[in-house]
C-alpha atoms as a PDB file:
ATOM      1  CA  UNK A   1      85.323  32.615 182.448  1.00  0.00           C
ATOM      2  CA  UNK A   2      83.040  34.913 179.660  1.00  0.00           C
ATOM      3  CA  UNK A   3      82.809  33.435 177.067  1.00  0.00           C
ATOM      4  CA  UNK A   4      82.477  35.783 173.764  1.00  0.00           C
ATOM      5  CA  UNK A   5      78.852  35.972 171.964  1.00  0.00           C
ATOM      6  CA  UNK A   6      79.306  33.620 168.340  1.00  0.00           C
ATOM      7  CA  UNK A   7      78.669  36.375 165.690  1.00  0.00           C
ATOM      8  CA  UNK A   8      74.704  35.737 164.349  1.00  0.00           C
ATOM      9  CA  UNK A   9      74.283  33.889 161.204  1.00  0.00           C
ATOM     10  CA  UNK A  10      73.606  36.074 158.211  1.00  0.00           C
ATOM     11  CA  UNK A  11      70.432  35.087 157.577  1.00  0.00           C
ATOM     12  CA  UNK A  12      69.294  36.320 160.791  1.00  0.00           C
ATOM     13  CA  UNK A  13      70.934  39.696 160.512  1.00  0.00           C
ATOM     14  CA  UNK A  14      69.557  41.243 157.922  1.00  0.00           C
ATOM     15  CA  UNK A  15      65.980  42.548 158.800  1.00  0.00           C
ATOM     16  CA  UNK A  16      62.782  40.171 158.247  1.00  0.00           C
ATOM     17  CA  UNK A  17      60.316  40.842 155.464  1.00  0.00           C
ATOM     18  CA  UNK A  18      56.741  40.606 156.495  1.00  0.00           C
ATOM     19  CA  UNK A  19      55.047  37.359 155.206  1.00  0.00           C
ATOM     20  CA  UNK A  20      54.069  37.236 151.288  1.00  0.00           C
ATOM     21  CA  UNK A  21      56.680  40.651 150.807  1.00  0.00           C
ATOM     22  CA  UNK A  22      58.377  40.380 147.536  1.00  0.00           C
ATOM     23  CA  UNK A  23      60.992  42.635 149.023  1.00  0.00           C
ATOM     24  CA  UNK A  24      64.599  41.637 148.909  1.00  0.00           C
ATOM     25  CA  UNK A  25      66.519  41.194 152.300  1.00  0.00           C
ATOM     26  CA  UNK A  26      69.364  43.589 152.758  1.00  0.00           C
ATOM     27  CA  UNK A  27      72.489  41.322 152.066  1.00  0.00           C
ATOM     28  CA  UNK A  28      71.215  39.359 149.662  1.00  0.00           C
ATOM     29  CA  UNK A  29      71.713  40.138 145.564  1.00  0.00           C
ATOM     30  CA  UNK A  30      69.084  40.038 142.934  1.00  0.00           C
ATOM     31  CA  UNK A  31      68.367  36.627 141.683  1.00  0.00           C
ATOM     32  CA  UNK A  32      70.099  37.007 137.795  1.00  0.00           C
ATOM     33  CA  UNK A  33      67.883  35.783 135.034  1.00  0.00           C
ATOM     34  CA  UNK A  34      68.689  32.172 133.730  1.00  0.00           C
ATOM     35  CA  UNK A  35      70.325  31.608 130.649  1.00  0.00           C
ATOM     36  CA  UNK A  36      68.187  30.639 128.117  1.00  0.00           C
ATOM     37  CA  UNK A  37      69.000  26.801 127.078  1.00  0.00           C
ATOM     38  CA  UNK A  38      68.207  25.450 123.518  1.00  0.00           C
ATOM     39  CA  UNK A  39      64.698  23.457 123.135  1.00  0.00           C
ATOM     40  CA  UNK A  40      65.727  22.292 119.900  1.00  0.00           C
ATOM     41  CA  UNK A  41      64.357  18.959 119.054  1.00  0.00           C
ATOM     42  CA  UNK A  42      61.650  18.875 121.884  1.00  0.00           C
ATOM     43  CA  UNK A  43      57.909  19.539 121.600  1.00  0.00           C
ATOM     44  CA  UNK A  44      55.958  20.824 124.534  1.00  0.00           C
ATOM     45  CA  UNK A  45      52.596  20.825 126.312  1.00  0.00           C
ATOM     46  CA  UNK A  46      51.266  24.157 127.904  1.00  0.00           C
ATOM     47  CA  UNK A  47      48.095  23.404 130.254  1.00  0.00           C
ATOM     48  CA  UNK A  48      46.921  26.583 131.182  1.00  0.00           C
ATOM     49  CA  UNK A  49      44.065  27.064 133.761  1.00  0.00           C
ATOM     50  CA  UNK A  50      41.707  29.930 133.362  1.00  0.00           C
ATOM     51  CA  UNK A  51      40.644  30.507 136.360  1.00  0.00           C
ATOM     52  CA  UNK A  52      42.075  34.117 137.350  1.00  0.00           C
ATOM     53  CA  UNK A  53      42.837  34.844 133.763  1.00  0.00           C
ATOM     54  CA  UNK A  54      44.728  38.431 134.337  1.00  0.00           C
ATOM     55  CA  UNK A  55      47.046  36.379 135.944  1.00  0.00           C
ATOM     56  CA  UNK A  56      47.106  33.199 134.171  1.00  0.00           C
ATOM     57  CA  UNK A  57      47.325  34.243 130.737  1.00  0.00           C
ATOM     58  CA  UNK A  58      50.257  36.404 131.810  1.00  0.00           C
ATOM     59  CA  UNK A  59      51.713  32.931 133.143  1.00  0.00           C
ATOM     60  CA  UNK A  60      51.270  31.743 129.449  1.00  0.00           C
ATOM     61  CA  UNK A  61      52.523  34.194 127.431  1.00  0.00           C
ATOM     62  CA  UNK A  62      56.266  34.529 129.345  1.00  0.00           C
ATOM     63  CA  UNK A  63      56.392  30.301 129.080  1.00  0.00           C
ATOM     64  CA  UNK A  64      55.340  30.405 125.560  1.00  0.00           C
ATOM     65  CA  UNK A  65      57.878  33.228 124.640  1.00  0.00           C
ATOM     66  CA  UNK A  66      60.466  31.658 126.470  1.00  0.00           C
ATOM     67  CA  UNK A  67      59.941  28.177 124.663  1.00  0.00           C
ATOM     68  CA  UNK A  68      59.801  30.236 121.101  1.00  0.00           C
ATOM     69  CA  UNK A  69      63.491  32.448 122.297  1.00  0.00           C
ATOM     70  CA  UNK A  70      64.682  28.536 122.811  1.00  0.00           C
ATOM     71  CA  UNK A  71      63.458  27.464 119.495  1.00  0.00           C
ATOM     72  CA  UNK A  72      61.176  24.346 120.586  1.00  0.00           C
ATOM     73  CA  UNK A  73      60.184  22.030 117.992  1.00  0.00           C
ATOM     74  CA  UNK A  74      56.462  22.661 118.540  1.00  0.00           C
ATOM     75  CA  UNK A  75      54.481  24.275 121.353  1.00  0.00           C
ATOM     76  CA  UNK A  76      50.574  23.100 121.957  1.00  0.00           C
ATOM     77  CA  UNK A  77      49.024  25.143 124.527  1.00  0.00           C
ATOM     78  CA  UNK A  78      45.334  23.822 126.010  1.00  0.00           C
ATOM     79  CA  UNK A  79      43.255  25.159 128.409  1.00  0.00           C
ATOM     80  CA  UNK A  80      41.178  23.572 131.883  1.00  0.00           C
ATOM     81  CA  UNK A  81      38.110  25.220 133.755  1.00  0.00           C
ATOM     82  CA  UNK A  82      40.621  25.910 136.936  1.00  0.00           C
ATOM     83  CA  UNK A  83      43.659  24.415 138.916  1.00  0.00           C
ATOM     84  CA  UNK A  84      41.669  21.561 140.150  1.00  0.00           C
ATOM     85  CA  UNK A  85      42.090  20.392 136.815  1.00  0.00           C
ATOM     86  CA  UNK A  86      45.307  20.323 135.768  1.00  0.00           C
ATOM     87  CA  UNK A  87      46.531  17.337 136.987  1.00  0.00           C
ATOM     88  CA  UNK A  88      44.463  15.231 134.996  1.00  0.00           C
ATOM     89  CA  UNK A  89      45.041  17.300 131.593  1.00  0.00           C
ATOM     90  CA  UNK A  90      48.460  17.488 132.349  1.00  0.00           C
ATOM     91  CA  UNK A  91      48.192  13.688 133.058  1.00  0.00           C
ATOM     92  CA  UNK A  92      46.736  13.216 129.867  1.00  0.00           C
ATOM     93  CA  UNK A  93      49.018  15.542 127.075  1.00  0.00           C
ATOM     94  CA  UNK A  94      51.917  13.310 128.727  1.00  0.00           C
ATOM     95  CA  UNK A  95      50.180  10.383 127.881  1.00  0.00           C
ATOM     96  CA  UNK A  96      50.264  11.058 124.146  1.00  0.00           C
ATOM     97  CA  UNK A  97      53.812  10.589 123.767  1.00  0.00           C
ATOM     98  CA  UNK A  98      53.649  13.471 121.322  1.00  0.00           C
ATOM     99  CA  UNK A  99      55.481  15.904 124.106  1.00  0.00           C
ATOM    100  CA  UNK A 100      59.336  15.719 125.775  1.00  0.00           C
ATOM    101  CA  UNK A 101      58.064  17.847 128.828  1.00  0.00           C
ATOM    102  CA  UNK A 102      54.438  19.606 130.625  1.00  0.00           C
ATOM    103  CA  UNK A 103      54.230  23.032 131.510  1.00  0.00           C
ATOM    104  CA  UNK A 104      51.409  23.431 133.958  1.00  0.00           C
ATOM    105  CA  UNK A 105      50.061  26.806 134.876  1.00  0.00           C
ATOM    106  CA  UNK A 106      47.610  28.252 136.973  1.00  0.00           C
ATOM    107  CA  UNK A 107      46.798  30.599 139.596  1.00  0.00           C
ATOM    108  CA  UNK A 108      45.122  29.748 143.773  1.00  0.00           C
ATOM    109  CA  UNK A 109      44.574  32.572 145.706  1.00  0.00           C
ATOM    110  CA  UNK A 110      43.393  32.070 149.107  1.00  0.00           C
ATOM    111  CA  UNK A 111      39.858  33.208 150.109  1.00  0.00           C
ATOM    112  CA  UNK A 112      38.105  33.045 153.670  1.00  0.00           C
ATOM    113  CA  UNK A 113      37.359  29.188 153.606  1.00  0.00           C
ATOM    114  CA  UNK A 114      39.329  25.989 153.618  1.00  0.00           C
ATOM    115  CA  UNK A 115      39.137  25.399 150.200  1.00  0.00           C
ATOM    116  CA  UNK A 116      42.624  27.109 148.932  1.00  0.00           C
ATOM    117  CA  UNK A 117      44.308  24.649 151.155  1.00  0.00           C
ATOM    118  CA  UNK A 118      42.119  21.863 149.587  1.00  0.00           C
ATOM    119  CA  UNK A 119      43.133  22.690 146.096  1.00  0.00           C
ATOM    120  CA  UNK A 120      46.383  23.946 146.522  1.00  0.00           C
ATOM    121  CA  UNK A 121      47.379  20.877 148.356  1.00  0.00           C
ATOM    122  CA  UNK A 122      45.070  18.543 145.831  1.00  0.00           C
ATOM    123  CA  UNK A 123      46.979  20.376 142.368  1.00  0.00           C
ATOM    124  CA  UNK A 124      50.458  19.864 143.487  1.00  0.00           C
ATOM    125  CA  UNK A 125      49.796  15.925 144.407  1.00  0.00           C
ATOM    126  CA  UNK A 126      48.683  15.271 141.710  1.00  0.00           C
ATOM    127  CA  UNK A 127      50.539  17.001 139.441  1.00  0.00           C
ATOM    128  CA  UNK A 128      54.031  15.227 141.196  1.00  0.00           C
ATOM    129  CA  UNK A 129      51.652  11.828 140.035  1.00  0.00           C
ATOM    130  CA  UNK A 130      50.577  12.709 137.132  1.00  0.00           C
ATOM    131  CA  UNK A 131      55.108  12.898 136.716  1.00  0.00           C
ATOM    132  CA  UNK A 132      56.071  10.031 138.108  1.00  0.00           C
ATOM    133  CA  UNK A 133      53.498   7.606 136.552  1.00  0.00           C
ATOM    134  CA  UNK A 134      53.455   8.608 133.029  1.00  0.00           C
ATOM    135  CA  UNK A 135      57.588   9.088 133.618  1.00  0.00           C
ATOM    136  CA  UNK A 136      57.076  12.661 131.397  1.00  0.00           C
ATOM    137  CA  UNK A 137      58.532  15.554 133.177  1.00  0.00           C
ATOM    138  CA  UNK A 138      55.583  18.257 134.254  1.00  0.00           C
ATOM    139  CA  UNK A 139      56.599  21.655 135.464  1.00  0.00           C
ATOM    140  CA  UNK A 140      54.576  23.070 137.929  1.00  0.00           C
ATOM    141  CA  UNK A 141      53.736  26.650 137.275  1.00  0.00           C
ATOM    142  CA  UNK A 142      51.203  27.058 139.636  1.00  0.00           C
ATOM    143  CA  UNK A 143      50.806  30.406 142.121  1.00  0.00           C
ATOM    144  CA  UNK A 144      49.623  29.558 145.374  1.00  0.00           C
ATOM    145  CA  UNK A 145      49.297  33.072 146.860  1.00  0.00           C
ATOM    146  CA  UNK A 146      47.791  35.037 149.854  1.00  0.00           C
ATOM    147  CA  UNK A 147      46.710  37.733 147.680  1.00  0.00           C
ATOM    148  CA  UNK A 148      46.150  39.101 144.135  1.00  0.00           C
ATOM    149  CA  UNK A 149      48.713  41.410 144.341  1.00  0.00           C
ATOM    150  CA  UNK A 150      51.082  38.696 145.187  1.00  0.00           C
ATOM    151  CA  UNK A 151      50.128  36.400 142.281  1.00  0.00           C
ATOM    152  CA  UNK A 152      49.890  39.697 139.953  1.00  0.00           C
ATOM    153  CA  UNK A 153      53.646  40.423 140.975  1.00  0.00           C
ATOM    154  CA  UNK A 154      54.946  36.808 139.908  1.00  0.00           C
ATOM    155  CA  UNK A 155      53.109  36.998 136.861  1.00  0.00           C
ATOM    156  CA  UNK A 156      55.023  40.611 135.899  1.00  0.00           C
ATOM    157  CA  UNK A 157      56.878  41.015 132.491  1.00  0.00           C
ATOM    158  CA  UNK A 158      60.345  40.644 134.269  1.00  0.00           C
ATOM    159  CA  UNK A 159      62.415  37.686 134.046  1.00  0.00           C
ATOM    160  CA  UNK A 160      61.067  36.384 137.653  1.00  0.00           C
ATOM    161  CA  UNK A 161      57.643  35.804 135.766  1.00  0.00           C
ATOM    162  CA  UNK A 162      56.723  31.984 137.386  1.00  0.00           C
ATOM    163  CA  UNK A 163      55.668  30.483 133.895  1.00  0.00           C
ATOM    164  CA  UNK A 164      59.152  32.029 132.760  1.00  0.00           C
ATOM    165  CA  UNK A 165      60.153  30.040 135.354  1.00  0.00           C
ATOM    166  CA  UNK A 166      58.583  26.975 134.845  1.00  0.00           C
ATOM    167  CA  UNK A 167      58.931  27.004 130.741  1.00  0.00           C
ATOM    168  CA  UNK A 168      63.152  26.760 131.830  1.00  0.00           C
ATOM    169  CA  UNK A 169      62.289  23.746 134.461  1.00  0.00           C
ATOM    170  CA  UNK A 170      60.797  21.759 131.726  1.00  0.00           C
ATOM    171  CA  UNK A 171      63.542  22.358 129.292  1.00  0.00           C
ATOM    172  CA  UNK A 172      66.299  20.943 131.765  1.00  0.00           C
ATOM    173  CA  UNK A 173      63.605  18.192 132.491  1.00  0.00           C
ATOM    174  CA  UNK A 174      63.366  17.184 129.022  1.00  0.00           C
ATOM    175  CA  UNK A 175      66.987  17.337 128.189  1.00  0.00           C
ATOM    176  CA  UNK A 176      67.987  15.486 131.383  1.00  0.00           C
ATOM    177  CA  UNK A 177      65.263  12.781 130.041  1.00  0.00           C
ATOM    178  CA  UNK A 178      67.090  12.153 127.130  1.00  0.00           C
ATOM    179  CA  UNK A 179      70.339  11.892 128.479  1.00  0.00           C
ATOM    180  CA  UNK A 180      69.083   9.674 130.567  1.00  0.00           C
ATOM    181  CA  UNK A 181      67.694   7.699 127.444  1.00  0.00           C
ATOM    182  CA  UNK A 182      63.688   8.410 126.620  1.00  0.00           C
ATOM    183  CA  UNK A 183      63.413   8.529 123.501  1.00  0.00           C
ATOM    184  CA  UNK A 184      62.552  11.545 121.490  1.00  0.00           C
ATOM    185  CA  UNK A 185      58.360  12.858 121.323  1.00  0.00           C
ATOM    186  CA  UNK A 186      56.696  11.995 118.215  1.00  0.00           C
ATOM    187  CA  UNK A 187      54.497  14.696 116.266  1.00  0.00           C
ATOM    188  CA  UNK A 188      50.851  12.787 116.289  1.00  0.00           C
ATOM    189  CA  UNK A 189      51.596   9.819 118.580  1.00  0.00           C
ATOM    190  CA  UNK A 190      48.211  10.468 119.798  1.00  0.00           C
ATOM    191  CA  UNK A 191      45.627  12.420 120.363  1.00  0.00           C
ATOM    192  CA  UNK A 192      44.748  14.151 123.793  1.00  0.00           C
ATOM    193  CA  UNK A 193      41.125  13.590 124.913  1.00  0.00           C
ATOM    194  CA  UNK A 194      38.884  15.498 126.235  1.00  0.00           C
ATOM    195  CA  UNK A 195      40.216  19.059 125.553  1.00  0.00           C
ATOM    196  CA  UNK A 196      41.220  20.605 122.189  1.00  0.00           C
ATOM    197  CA  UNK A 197      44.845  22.726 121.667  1.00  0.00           C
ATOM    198  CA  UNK A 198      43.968  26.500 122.533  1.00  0.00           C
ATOM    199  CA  UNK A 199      47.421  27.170 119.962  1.00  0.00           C
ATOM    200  CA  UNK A 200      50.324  25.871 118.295  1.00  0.00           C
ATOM    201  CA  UNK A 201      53.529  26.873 117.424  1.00  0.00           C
ATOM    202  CA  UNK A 202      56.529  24.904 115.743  1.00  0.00           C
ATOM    203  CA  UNK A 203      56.451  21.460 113.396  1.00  0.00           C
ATOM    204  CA  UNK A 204      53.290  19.608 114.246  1.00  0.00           C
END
């Protein structure tokens, strides 16, 4: 007895995209932009790296207007040498109590050595610690690309801009937060250390 072929899944029809291709599969629709949820009554933290500014000030422009079109309490934006960094100033804005949620963003592109795994892998750790031990959400906004033309095309004006992105992650963060029963940020709870607000928007 033949037995008949089982049709192939539909991810493995549609043709495969060479690695790092921003292309969209055949099959597959558009990704729709998010709807934009109210930040009303929450204060953020942007910690911006400058390290591969083209592409990181981008980063903080779309997560700053985003957080303004939500109509956030107050927006503090500070930036760190590079990605390595981020963690710890990320770390320490939480600390304040003066923010609902983190926005971290910066920019690895990888080189001919090691060291864009070392950082790479290094900035997300301890970003996810720098979250679960000061129990304050941080968004990661960080590009970890092959390429500059890869991080320059998640860093675009459209509404697939990664700080975009990350500026909606932290608003669901901070909302779910609250639900969940932390109580509310408080304008001057304390002062962050070490590094001075690069801009502020909102009640302060």
């Amino acid at each position: 007895m033949t037995c008949a072929k089982a049709p192939k899944p539909f991810w493995r029809s549609a043709s495969r995209t060479s690695r790092g291709s921003s292309r969209v599969r055949p099959g597959l629709p558009d990704t729709p932009p998010a709807a934009v949820p109210s930040a009303a009554g929450y204060r953020f933290a942007l910690v911006v790296s400058r390290f591969n500014p083209a592409v990181t000030e981008s980063l903080r422009a779309a997560a700053e207007a985003l957080l303004a079109e939500a109509g956030a309490d107050a927006v503090e934006t500070f930036h760190v040498p590079g990605a390595y960094e981020l963690p710890q100033a990320a770390r320490c804005a939480a600390e304040t109590a003066r923010f609902d949620a983190v926005v971290s963003l910066g920019c690895v592109i990888r080189g001919e050595t090691p060291h864009f795994d070392y950082i790479s892998s290094a900035v997300a750790q301890g970003i996810m610690q720098a979250a679960g031990e000061t129990g304050i959400p941080i968004a990661f906004g960080v590009l970890t690309t092959d390429n500059e033309a890869q991080a320059i095309a998640r860093a675009g004006a459209g509404h697939e801009n990664k700080g975009r992105e990350a500026a909606l992650a932290a608003i669901e963060m901070a909302g779910l937060f609250r639900r969940l029963g932390r109580p509310p940020a408080r304008a001057g709870a304390g002062r962050p250390f070490g590094f001075e607000p690069a801009g502020r928007t909102g009640a302060s």
